[in-house]
C-alpha atoms as a PDB file:
ATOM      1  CA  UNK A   1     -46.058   1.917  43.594  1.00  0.00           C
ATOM      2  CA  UNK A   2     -45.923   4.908  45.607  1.00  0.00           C
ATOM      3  CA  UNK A   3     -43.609   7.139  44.436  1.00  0.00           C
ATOM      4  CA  UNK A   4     -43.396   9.568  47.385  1.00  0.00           C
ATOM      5  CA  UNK A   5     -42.182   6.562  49.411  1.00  0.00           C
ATOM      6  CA  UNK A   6     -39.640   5.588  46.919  1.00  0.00           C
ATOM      7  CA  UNK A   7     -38.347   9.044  46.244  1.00  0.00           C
ATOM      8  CA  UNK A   8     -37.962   9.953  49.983  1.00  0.00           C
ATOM      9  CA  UNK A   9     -35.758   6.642  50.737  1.00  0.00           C
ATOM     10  CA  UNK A  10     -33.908   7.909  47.383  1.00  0.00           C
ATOM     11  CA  UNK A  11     -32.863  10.841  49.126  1.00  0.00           C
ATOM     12  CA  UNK A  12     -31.823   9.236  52.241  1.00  0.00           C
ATOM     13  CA  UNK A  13     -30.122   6.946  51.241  1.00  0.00           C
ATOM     14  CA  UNK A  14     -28.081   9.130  48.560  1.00  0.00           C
ATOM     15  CA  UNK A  15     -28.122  12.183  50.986  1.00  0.00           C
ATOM     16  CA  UNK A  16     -27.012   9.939  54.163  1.00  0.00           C
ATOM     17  CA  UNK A  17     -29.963  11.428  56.051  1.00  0.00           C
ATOM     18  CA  UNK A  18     -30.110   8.139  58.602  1.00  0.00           C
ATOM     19  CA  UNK A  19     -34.154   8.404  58.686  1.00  0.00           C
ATOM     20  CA  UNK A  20     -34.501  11.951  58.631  1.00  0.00           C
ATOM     21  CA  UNK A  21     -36.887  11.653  55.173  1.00  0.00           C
ATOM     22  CA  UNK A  22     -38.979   9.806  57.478  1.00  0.00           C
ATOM     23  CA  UNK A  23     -40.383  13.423  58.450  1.00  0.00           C
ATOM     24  CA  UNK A  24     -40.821  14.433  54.984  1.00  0.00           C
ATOM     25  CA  UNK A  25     -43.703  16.220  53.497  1.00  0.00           C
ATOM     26  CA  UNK A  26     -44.867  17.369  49.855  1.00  0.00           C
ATOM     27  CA  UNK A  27     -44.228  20.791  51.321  1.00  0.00           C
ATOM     28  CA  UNK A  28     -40.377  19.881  52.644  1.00  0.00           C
ATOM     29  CA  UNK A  29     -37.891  22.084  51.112  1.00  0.00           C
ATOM     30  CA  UNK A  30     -35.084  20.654  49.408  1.00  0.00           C
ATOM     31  CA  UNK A  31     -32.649  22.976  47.320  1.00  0.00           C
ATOM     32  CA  UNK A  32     -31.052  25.021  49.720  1.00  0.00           C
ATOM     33  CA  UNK A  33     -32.412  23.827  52.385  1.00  0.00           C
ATOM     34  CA  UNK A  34     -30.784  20.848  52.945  1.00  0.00           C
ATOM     35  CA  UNK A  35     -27.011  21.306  53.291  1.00  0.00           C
ATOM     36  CA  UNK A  36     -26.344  17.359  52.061  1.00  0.00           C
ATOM     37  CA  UNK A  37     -28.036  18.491  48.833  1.00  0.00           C
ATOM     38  CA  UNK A  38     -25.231  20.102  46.699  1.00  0.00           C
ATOM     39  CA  UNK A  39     -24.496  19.783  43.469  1.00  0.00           C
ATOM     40  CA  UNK A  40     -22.601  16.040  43.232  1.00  0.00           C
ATOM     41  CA  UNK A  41     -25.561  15.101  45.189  1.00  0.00           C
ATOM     42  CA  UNK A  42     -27.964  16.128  42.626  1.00  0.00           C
ATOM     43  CA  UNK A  43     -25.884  14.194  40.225  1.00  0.00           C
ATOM     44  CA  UNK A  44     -26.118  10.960  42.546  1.00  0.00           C
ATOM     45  CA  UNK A  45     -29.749  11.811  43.125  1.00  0.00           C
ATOM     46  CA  UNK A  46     -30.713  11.543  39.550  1.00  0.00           C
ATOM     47  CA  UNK A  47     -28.416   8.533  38.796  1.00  0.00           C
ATOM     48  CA  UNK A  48     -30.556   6.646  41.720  1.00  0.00           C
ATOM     49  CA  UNK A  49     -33.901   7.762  40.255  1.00  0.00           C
ATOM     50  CA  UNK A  50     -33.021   6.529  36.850  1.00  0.00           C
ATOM     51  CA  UNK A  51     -31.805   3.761  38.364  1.00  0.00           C
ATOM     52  CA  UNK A  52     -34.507   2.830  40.336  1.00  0.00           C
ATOM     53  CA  UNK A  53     -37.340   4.037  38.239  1.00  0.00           C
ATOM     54  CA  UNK A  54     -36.064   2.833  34.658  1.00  0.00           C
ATOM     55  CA  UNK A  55     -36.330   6.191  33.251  1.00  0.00           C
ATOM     56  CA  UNK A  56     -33.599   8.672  31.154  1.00  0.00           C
ATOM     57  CA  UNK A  57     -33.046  12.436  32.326  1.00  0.00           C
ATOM     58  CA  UNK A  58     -31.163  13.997  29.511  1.00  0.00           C
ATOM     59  CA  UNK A  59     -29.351  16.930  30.677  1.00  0.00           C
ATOM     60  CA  UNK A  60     -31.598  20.078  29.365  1.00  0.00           C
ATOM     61  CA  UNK A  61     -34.241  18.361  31.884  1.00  0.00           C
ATOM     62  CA  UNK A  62     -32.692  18.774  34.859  1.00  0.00           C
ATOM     63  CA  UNK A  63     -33.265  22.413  36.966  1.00  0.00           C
ATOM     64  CA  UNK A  64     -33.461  23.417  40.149  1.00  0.00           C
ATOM     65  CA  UNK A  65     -37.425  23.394  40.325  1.00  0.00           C
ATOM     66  CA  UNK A  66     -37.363  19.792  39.972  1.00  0.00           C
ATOM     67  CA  UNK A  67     -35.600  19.942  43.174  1.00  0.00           C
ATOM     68  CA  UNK A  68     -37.554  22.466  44.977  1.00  0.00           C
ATOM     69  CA  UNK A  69     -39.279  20.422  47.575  1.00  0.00           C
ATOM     70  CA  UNK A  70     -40.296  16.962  48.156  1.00  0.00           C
ATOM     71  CA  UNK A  71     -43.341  17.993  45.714  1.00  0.00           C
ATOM     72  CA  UNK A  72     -41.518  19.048  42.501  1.00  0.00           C
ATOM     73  CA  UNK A  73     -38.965  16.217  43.091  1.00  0.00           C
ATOM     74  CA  UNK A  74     -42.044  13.888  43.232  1.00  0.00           C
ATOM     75  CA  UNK A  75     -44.088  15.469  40.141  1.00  0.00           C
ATOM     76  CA  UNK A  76     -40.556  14.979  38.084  1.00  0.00           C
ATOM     77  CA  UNK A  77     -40.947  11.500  38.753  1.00  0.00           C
ATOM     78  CA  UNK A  78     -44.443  11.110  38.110  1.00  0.00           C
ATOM     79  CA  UNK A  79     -43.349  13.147  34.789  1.00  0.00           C
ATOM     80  CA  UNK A  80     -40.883  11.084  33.568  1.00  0.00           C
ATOM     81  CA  UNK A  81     -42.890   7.749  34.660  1.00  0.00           C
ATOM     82  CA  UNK A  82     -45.582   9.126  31.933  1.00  0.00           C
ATOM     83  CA  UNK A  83     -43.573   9.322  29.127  1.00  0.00           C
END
């Protein structure tokens, strides 16, 4: 599975983004850097992953560096795939 793939359609399709993950790199900001990324978002985001990936994020797990970039969100994932 590749789990940069998965995570950037994640965020377009929860963020709306009509391709625009498409560009996408580790290095891509995320947090503040994308305006469609507030705090509801984050909630959808996570609901998705979970979703998608069959894992649990309880809430003392979730913090901004997870959301960093395209990276962190990615090494979360990886993370909680682990466990």
């Amino acid at each position: 599975m590749d789990i940069k793939k998965a995570v950037l359609s994640i965020l377009d399709e929860v963020l709306s983004l009509k391709g625009r993950s498409d560009g996408f790199t580790l290095e891509t900001p995320l947090l503040g850097a994308i305006p469609e990324l507030d705090s509801m978002a984050v909630v959808a985001l996570i609901t998705m992953l979970e979703d998608r990936f069959g894992f649990m994020v309880d809430d003392d797990e979730i913090d901004g560096a997870a959301f960093a970039s395209v990276g962190t969100l990615v090494d979360f994932v990886e993370v909680k795939l682990a466990a």
